[in-house]
C-alpha atoms as a PDB file:
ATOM      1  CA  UNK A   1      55.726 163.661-187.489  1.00  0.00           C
ATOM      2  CA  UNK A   2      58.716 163.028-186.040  1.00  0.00           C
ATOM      3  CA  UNK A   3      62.148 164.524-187.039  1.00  0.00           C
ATOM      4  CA  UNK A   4      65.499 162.490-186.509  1.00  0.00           C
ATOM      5  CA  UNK A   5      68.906 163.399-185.335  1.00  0.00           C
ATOM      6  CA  UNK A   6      72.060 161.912-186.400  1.00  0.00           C
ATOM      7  CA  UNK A   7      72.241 160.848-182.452  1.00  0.00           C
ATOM      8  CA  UNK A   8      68.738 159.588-181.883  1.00  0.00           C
ATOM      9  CA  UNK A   9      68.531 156.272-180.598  1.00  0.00           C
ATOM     10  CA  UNK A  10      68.518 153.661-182.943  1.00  0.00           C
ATOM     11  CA  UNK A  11      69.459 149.880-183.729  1.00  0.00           C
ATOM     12  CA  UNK A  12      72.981 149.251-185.094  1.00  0.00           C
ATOM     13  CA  UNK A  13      73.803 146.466-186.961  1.00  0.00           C
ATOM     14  CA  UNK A  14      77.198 144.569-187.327  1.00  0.00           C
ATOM     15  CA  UNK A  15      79.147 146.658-189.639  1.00  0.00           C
ATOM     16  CA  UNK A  16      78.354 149.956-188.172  1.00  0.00           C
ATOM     17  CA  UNK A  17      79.457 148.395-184.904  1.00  0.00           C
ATOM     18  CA  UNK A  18      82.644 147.222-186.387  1.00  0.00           C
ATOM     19  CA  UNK A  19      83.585 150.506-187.645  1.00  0.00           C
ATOM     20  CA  UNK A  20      82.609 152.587-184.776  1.00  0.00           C
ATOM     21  CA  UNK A  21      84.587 150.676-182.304  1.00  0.00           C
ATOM     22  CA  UNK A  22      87.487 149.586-184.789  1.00  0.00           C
ATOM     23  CA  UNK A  23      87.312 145.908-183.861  1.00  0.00           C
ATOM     24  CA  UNK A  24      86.678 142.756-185.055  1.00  0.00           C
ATOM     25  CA  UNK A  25      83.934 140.505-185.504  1.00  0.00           C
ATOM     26  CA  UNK A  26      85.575 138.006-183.470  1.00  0.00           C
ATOM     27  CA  UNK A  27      86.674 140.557-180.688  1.00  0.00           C
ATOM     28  CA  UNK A  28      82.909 142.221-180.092  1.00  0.00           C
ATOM     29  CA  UNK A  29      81.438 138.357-179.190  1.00  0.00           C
ATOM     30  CA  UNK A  30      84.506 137.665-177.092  1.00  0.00           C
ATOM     31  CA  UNK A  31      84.141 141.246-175.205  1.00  0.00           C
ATOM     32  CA  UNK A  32      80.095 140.541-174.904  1.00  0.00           C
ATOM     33  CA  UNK A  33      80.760 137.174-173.755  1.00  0.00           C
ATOM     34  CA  UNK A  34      82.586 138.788-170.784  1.00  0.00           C
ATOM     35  CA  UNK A  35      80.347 141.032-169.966  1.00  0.00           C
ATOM     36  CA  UNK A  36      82.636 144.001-171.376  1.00  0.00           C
ATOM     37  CA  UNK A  37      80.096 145.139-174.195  1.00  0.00           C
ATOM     38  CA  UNK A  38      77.215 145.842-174.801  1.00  0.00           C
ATOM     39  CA  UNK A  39      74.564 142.434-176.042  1.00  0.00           C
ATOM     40  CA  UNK A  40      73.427 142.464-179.261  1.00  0.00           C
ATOM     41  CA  UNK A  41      69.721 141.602-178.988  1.00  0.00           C
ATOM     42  CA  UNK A  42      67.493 140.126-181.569  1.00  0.00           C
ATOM     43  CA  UNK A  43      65.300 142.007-183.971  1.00  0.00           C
ATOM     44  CA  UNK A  44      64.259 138.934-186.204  1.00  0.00           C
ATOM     45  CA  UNK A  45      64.466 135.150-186.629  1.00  0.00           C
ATOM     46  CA  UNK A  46      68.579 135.645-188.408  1.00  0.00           C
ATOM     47  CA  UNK A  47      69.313 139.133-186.890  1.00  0.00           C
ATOM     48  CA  UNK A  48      70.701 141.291-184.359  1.00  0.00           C
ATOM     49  CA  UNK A  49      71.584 144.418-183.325  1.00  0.00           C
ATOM     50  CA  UNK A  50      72.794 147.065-180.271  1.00  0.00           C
ATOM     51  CA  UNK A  51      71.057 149.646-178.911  1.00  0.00           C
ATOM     52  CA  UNK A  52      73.028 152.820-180.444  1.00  0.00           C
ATOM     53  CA  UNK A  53      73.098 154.776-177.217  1.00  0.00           C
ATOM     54  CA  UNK A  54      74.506 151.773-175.514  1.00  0.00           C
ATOM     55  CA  UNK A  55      77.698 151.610-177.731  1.00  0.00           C
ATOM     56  CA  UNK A  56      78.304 155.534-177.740  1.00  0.00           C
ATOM     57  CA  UNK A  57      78.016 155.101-173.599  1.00  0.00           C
ATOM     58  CA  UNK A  58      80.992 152.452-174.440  1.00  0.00           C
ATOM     59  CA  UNK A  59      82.686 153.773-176.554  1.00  0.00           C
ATOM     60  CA  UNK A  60      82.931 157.295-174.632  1.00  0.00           C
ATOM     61  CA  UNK A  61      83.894 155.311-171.620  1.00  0.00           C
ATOM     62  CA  UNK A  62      86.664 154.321-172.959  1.00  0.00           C
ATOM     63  CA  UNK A  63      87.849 157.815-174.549  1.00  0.00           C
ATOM     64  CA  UNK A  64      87.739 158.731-171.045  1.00  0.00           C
ATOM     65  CA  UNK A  65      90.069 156.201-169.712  1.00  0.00           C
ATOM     66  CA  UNK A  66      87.642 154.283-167.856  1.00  0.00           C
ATOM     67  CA  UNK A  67      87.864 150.944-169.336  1.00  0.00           C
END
């Protein structure tokens, strides 16, 4: 058995995103269309969603001034 931290890897979907990085919708495509965030990747036939550790690394990144 396996025992889970709040900061265990895991997927993140849309909303969660949204809050955690305080932008929009629109914004998060834009920034992953230029490379500048992490892609969402597909986890079924109508759904996506990032790779947690991937959007802590960003968002730390850019706590630390290194946008």
């Amino acid at each position: 058995m396996t025992t889970s931290t709040p900061h265990s890897r895991r997927i993140m979907r849309l909303p969660e995103v949204l809050a955690v990085t305080g932008f929009g919708r629109a914004w998060i495509y834009h920034l992953m269309s230029l490379g500048k965030f992490p892609k969402a990747r597909r986890i079924g036939a109508r759904a996506v969603g990032w790779d947690s550790e991937a959007v802590k690394d960003w968002v730390d990144a850019r706590l630390e001034g290194q946008a």
